[in-house]
N, C-alpha and C. Protein backbone atom coordinates (compact mmCIF):
# COMPACT_ATOMS: atom_id res chain seq x y z
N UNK A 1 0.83 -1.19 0.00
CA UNK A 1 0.00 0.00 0.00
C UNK A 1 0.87 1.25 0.00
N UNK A 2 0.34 2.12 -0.86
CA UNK A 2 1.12 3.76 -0.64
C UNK A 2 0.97 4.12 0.89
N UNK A 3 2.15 5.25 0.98
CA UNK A 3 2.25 5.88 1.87
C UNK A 3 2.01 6.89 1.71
N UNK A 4 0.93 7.60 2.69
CA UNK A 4 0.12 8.80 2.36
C UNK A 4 0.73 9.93 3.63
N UNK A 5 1.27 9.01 4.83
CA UNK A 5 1.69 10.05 5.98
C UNK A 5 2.95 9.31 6.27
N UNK A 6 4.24 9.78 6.02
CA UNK A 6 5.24 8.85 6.77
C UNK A 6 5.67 9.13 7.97
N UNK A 7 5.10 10.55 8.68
CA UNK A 7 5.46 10.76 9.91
C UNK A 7 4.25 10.60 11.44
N UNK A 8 3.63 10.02 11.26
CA UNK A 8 1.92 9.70 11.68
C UNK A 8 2.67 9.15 13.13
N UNK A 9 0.86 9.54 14.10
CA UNK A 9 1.07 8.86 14.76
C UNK A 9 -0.49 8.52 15.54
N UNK A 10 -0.93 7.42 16.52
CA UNK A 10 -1.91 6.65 16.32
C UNK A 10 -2.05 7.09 18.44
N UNK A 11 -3.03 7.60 18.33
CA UNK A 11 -3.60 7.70 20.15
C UNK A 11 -4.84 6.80 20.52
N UNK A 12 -4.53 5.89 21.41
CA UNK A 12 -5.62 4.95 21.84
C UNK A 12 -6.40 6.02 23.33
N UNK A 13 -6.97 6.63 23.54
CA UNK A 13 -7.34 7.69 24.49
C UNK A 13 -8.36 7.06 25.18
N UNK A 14 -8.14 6.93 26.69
CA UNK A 14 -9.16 6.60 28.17
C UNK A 14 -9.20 7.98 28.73
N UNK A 15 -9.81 7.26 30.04
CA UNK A 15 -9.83 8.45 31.01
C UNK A 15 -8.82 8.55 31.38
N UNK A 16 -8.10 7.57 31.85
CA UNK A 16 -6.81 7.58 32.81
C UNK A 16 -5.63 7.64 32.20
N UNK A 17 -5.55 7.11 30.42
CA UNK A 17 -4.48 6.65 29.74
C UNK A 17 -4.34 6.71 28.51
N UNK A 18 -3.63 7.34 27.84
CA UNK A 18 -3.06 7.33 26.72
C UNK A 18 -2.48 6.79 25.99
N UNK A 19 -2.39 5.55 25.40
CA UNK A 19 -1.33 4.96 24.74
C UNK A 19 -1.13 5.37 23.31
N UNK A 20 0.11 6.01 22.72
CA UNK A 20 0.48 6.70 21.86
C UNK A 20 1.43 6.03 20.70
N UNK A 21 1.14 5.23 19.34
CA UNK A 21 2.09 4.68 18.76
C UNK A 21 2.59 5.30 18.03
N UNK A 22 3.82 5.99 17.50
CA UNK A 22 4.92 6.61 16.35
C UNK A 22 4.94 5.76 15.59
N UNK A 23 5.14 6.07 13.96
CA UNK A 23 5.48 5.18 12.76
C UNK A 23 6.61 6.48 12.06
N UNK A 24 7.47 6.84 12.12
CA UNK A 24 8.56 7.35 11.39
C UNK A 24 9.51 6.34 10.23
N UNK A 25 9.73 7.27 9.20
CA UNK A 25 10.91 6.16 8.82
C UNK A 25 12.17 6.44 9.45
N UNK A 26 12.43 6.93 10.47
CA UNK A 26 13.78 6.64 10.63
C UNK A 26 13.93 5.43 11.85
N UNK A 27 12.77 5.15 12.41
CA UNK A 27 13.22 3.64 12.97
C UNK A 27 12.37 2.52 11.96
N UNK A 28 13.37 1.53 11.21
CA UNK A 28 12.48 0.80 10.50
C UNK A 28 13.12 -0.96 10.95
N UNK A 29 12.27 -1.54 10.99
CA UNK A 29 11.85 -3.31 11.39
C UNK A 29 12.63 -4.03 11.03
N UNK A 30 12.87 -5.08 11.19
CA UNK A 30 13.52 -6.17 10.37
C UNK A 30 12.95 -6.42 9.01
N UNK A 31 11.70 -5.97 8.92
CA UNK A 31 10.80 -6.24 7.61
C UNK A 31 10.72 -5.00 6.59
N UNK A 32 11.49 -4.37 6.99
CA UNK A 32 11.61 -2.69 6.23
C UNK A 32 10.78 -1.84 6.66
N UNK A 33 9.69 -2.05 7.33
CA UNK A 33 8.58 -1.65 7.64
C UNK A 33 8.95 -0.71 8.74
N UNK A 34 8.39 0.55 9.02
CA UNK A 34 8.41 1.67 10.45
C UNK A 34 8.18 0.49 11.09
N UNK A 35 9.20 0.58 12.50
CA UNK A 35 8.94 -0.02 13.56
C UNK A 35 8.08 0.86 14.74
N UNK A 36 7.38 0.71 15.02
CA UNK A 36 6.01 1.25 16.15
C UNK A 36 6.98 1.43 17.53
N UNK A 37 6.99 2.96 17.77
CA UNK A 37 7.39 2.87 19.12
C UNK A 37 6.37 3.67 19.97
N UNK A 38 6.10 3.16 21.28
CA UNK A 38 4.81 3.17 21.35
C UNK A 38 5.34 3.69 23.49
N UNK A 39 4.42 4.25 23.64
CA UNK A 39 4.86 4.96 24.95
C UNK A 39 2.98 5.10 25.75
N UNK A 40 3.27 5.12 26.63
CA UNK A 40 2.10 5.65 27.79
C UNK A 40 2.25 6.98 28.42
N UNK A 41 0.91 7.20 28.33
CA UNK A 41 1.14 8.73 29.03
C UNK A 41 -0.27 9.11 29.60
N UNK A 42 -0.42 9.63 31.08
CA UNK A 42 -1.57 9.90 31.71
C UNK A 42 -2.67 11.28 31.20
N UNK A 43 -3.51 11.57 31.64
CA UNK A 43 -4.56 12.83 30.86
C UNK A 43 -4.00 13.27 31.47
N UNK A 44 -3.25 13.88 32.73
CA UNK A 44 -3.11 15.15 33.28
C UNK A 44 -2.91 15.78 32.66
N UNK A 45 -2.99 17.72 32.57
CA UNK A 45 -2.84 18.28 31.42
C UNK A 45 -1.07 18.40 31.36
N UNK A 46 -0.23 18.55 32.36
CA UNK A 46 1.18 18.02 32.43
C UNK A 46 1.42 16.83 31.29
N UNK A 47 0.98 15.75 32.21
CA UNK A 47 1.03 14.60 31.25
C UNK A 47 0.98 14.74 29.41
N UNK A 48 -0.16 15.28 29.29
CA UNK A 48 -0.60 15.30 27.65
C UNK A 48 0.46 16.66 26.86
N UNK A 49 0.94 17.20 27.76
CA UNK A 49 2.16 18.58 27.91
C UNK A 49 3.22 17.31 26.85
N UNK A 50 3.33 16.54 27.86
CA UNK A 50 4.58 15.86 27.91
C UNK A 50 4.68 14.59 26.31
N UNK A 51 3.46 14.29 26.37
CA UNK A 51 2.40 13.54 25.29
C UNK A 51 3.01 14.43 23.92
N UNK A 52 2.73 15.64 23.79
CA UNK A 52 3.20 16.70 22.89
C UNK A 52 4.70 16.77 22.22
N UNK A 53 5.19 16.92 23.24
CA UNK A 53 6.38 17.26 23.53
C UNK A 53 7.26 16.10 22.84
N UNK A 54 6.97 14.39 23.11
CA UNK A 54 6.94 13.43 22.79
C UNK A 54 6.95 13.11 21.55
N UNK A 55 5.82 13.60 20.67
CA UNK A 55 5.42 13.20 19.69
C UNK A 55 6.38 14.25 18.73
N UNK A 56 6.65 15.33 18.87
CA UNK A 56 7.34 16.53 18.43
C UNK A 56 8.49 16.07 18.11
N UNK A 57 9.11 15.44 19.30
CA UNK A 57 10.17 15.10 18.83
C UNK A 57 10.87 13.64 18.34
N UNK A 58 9.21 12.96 18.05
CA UNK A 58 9.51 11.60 17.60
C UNK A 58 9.40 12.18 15.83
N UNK A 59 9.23 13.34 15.80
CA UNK A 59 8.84 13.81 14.41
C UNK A 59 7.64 13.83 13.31
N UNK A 60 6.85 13.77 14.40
CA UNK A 60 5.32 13.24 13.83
C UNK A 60 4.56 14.16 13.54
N UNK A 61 4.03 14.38 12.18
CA UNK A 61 3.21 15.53 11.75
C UNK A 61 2.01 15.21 11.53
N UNK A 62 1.51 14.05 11.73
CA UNK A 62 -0.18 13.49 11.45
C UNK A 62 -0.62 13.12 13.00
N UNK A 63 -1.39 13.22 13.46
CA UNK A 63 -1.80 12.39 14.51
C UNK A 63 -3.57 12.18 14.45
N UNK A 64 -4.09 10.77 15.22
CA UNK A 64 -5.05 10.63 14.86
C UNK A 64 -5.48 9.95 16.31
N UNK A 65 -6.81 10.11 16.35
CA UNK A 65 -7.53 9.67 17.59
C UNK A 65 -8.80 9.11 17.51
N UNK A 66 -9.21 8.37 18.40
CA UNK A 66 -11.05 8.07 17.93
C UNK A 66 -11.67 9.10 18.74
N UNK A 67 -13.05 9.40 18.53
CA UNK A 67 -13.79 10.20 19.13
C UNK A 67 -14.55 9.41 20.48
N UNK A 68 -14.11 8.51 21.23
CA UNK A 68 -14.49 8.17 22.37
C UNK A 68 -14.71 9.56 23.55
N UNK A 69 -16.07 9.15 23.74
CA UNK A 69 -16.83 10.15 24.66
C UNK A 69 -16.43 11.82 24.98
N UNK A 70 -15.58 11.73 26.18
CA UNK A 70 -15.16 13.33 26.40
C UNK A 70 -13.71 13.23 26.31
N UNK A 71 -13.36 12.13 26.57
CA UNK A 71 -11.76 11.37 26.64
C UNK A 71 -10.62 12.43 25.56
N UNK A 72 -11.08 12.55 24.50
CA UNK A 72 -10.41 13.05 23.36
C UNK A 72 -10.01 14.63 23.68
N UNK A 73 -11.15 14.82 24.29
CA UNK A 73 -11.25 16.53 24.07
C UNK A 73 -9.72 17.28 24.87
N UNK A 74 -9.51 17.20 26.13
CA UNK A 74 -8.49 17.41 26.35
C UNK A 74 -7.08 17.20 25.55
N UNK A 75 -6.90 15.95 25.03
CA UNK A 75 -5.75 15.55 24.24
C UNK A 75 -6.12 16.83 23.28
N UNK A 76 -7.13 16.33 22.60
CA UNK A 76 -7.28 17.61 21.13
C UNK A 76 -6.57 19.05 21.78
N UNK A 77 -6.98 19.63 22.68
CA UNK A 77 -7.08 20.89 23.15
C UNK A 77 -5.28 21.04 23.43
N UNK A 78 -5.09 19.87 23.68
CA UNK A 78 -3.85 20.50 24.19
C UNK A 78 -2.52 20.62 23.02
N UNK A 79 -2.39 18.97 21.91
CA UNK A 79 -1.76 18.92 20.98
C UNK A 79 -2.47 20.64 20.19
N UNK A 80 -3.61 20.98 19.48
CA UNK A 80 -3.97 21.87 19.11
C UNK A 80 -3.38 23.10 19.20
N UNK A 81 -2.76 23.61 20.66
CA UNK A 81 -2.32 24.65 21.11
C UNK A 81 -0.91 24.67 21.01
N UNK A 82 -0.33 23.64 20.60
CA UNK A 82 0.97 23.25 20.65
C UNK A 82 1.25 23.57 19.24
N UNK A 83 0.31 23.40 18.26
CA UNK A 83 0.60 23.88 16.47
C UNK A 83 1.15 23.31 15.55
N UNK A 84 1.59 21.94 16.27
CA UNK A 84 2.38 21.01 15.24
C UNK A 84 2.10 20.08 14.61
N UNK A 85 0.97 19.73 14.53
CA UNK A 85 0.40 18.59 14.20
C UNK A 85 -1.15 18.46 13.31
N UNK A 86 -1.06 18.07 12.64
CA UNK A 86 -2.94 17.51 12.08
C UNK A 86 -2.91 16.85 12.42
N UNK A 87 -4.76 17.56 13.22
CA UNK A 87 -5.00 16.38 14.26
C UNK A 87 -6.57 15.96 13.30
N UNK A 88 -6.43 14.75 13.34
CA UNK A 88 -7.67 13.76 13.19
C UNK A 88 -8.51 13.10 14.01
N UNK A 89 -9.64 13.00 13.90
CA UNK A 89 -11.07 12.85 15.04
C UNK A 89 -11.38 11.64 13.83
N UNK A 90 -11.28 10.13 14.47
CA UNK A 90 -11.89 8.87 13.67
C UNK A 90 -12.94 8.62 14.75
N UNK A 91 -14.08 8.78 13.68
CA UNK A 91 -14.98 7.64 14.26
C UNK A 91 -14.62 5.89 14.56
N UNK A 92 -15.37 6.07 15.37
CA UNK A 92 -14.34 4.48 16.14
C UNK A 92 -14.75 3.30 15.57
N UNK A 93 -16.24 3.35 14.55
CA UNK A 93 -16.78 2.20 13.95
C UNK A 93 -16.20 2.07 12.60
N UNK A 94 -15.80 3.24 11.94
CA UNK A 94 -15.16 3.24 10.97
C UNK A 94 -13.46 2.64 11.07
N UNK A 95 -13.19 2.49 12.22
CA UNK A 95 -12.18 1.56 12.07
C UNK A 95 -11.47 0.44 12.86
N UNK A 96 -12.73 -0.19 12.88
CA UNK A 96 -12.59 -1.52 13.64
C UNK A 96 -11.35 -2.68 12.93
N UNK A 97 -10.47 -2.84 14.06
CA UNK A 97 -9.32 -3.87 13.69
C UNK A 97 -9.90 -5.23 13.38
N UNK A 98 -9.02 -5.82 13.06
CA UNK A 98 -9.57 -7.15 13.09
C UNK A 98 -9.76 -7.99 13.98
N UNK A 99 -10.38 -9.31 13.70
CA UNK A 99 -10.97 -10.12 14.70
C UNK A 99 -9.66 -10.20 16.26
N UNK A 100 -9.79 -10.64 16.92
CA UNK A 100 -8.73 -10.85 18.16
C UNK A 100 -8.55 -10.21 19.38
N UNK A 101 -7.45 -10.57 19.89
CA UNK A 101 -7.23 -10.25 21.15
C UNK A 101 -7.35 -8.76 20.81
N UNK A 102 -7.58 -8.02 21.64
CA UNK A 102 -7.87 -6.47 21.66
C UNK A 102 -7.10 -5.77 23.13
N UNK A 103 -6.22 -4.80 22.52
CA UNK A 103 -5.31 -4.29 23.48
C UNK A 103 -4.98 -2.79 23.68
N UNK A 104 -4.81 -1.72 24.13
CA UNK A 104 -4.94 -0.38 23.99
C UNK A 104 -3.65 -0.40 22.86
N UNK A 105 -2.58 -1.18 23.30
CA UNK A 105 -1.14 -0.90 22.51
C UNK A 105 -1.54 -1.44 21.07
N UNK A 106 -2.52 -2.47 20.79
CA UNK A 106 -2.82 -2.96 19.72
C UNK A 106 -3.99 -2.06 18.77
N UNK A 107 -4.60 -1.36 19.78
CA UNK A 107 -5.56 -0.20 19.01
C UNK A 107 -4.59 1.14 18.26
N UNK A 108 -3.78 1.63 18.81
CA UNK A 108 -2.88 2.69 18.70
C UNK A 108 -1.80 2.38 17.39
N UNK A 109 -1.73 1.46 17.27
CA UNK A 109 -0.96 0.78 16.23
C UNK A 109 -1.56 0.59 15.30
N UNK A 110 -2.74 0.10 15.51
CA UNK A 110 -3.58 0.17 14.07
C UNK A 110 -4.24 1.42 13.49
N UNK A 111 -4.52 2.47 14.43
CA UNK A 111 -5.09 3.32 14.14
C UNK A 111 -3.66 4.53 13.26
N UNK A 112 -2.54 3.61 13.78
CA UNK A 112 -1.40 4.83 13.29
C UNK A 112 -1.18 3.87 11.87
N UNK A 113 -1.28 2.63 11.49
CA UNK A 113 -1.06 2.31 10.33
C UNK A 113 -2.08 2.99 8.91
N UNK A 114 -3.45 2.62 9.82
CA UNK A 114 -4.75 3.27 8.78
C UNK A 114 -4.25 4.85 8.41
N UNK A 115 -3.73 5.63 9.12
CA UNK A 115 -3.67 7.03 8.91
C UNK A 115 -2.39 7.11 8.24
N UNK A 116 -1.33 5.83 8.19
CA UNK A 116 0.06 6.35 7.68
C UNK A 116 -0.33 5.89 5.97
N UNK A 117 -1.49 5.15 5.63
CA UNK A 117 -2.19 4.41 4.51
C UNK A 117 -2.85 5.54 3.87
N UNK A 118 -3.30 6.28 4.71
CA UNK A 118 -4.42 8.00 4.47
C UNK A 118 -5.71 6.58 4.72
N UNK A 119 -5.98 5.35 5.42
CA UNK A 119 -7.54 4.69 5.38
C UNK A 119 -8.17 5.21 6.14
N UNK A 120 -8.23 6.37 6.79
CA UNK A 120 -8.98 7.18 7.91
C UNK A 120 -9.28 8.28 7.42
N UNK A 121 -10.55 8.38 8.09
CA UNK A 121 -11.82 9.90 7.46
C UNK A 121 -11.68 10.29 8.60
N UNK A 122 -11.00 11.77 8.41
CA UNK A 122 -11.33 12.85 9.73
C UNK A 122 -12.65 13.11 10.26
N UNK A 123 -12.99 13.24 11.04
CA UNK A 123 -14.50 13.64 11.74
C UNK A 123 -14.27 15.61 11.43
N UNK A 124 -15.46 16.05 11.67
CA UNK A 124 -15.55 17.69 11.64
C UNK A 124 -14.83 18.08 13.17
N UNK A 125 -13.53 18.75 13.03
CA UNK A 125 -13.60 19.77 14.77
C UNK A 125 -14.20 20.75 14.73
N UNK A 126 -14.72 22.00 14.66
CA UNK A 126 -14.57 23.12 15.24
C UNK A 126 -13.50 23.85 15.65
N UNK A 127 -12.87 24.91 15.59
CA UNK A 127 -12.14 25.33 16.38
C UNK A 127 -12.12 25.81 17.43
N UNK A 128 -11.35 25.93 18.26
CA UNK A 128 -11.86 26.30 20.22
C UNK A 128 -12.35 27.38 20.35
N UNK A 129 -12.49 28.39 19.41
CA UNK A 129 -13.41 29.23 20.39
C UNK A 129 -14.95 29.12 19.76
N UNK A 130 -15.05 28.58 18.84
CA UNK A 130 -16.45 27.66 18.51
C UNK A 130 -16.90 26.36 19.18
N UNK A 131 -15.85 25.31 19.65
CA UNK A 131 -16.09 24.92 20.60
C UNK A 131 -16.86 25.53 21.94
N UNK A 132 -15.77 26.45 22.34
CA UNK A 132 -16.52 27.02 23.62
C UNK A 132 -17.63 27.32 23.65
N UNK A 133 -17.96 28.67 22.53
CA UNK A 133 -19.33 28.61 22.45
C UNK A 133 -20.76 27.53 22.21
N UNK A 134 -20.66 26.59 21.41
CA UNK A 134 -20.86 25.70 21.19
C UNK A 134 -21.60 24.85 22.51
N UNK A 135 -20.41 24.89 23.80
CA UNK A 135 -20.55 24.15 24.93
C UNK A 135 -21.67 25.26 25.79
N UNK A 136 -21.07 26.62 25.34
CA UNK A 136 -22.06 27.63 26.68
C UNK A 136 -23.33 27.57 26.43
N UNK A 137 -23.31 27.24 24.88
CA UNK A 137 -25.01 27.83 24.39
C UNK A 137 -25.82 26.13 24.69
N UNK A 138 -24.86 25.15 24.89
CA UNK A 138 -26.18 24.02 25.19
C UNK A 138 -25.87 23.80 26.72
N UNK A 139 -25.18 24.73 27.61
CA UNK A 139 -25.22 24.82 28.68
C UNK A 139 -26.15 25.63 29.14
N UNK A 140 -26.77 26.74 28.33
CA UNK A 140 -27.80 27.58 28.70
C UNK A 140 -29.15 27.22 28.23
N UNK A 141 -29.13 25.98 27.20
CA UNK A 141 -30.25 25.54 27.11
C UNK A 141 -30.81 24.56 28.00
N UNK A 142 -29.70 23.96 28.45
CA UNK A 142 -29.94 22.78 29.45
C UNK A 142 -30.50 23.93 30.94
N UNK A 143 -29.87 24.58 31.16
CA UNK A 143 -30.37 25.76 32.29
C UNK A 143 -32.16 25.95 31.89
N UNK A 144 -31.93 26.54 31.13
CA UNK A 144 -33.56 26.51 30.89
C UNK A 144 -34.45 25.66 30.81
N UNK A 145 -34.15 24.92 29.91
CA UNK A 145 -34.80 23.39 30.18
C UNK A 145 -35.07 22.67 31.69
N UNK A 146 -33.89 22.93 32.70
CA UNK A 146 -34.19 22.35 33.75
C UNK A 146 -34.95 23.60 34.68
N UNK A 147 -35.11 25.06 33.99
CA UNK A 147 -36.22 26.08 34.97
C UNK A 147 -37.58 25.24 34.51
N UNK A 148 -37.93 25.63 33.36
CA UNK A 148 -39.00 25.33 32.52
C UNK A 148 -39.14 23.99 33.46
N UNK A 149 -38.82 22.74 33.94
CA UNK A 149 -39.11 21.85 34.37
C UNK A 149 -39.69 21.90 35.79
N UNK A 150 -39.35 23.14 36.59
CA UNK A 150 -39.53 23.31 37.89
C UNK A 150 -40.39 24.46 37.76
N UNK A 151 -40.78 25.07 36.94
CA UNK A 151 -42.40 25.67 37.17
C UNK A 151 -43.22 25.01 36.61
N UNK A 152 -42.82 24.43 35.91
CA UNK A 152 -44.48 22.90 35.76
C UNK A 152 -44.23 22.04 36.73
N UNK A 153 -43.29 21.67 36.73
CA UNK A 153 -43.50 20.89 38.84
C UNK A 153 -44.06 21.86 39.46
N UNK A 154 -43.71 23.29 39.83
CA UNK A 154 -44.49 23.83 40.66
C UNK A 154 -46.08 24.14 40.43
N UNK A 155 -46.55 24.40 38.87
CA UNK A 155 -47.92 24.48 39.01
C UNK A 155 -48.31 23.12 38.81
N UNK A 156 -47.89 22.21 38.63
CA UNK A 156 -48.57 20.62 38.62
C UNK A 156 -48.86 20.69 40.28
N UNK A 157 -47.87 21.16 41.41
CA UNK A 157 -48.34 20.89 42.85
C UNK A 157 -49.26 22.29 43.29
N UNK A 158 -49.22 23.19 42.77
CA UNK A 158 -50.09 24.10 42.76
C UNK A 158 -51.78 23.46 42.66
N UNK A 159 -51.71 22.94 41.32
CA UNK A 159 -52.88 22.06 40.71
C UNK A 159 -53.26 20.91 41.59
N UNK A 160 -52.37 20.23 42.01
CA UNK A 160 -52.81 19.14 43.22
C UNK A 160 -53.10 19.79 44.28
N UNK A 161 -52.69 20.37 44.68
CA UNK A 161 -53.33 21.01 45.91
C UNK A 161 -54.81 22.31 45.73
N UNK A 162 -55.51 22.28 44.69
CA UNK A 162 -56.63 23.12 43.92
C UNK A 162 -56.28 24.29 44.06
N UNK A 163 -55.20 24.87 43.54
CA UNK A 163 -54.66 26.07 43.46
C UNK A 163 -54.64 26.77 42.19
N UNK A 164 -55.65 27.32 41.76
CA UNK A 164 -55.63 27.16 40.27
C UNK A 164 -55.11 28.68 39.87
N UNK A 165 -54.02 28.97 39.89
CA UNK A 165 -53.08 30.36 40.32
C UNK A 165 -52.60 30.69 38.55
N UNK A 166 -52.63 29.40 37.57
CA UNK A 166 -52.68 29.67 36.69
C UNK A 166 -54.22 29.90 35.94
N UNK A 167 -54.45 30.27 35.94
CA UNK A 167 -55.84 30.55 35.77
C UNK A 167 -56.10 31.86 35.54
N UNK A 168 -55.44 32.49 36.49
CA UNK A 168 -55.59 34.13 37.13
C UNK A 168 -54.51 35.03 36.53
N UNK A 169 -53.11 34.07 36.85
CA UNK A 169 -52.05 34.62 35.84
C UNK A 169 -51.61 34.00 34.74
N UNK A 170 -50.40 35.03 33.92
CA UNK A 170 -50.43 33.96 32.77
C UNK A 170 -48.94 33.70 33.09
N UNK A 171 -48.28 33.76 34.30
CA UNK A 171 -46.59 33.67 34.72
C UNK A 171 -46.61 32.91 36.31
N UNK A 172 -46.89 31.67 36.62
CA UNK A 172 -46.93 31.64 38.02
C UNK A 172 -45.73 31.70 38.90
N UNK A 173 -43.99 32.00 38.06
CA UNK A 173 -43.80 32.94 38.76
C UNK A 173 -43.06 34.25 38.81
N UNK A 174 -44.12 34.82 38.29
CA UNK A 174 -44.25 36.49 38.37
C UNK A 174 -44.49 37.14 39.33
N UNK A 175 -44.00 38.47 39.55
CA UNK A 175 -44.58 39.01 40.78
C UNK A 175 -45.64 38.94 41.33
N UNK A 176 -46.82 39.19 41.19
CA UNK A 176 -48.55 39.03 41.16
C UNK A 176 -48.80 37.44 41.40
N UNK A 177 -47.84 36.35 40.82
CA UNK A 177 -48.32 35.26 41.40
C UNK A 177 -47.87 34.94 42.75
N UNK A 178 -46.03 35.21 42.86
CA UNK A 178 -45.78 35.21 44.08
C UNK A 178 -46.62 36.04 45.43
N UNK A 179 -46.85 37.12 44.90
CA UNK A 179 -47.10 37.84 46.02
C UNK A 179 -48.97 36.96 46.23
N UNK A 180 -49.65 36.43 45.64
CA UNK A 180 -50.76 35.54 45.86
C UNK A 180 -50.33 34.76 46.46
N UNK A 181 -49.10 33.63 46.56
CA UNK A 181 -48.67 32.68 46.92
C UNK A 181 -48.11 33.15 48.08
N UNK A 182 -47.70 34.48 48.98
CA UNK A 182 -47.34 35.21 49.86
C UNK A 182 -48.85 34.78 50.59
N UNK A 183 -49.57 35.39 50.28
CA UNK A 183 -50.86 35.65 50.94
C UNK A 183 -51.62 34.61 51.28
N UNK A 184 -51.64 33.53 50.21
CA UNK A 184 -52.08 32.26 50.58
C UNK A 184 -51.12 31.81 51.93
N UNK A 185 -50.00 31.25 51.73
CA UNK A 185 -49.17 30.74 53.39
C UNK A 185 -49.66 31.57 53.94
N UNK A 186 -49.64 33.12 54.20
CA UNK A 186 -50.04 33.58 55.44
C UNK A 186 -51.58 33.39 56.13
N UNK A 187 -52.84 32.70 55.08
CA UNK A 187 -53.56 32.54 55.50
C UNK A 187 -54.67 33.41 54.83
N UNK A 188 -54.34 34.28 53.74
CA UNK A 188 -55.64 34.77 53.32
C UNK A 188 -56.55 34.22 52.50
N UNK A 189 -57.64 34.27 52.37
CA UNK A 189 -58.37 33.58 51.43
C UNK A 189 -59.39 34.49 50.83
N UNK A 190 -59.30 35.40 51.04
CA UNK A 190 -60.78 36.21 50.49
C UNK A 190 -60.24 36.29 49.07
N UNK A 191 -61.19 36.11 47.88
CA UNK A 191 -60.33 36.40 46.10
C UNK A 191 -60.21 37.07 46.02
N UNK A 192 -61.52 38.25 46.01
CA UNK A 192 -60.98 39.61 45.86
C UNK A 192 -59.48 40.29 46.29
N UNK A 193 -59.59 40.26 47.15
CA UNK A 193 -58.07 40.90 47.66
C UNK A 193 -57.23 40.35 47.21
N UNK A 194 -56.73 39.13 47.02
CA UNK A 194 -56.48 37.66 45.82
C UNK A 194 -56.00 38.70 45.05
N UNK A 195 -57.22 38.88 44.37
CA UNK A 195 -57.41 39.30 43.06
C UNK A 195 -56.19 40.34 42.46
N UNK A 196 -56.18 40.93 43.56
CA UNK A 196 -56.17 43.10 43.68
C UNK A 196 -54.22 42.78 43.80
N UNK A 197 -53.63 41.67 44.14
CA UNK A 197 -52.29 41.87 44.40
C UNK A 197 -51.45 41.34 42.52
């Protein structure tokens, strides 16, 4: 097969662990072939510092990763800032090894052969400050989503208890409803006056 990247390199990414394989030609096999040198390295952001640093000077200008859960994002963020590298996001179904024993050192190796082949499709990144935004704006939807959930819990127990406060307003909680809901705990009941706040 052609060689599409000869300086590649292949990240098997956990929570806890990194296993990182190099394919350069300047270490090559008994078989002519890049020999895989292959190293561990923890997420700390030190660690993935060091991960960088590593790969820089194993001479590696491709690097590639699967998109497993949140695992990636740090690695991305940090090689990214460092400037040396194309970085690649593989979907992880798109490149299932073959049948067998299955090993982090054995994932990292294959994933650095497929990319030194070009057999790997980048996923879309974003860049980080589209990222960020990206993260705030479904952080503020999730915010809302979970208000919106706790004033229909509150007029659903409003409603169980025959409080029919939506009825009267069209915000139950708006000023005018609270201050009804003031008056109710304290004990008033006349509507009119109800009414008038």
């Amino acid at each position: 097969m052609d060689v599409v990247h000869a300086r590649c390199a292949g990240l098997d990414v956990h929570k806890k662990l990194v296993v990182a394989c190099a394919l350069t030609p300047e270490r090559v096999g008994a078989n002519g072939q890049p020999a895989p040198v292959i190293r561990r390295f923890g997420t700390m952001t030190g660690e993935l510092q060091e991960l960088a640093a590593w790969l820089a000077e194993q001479g590696v200008q491709q690097v590639a990763m699967e998109s497993t859960g949140v695992y990636w994002q740090p690695v991305w963020n940090i090689l990214e800032e460092v400037g040396l590298f194309e970085l690649l996001l593989v979907n992880a179904r798109h490149i299932k090894a073959v049948p067998g024993r299955k090993t982090d050192v054995k994932d990292a190796q294959w994933l650095a052969e497929l990319l030194r082949h070009g057999l790997v499709k980048a996923g879309f990144v974003p860049d980080r400050a589209q990222r960020e935004l990206r993260e705030l704006t479904r952080y503020r939807t999730a915010l809302i989503e979970e208000r919106t959930d706790h004033v229909n819990r509150l007029q659903k127990t409003l409603e169980t208890a025959n409080i029919k406060l939506s009825a009267v307003v069209s915000d139950v909680t708006g000023v005018s409803a609270r201050a009804m809901l003031a008056a109710l705990t304290a004990g008033r009941t006349d509507s009119e006056a109800l009414a008038d706040l």
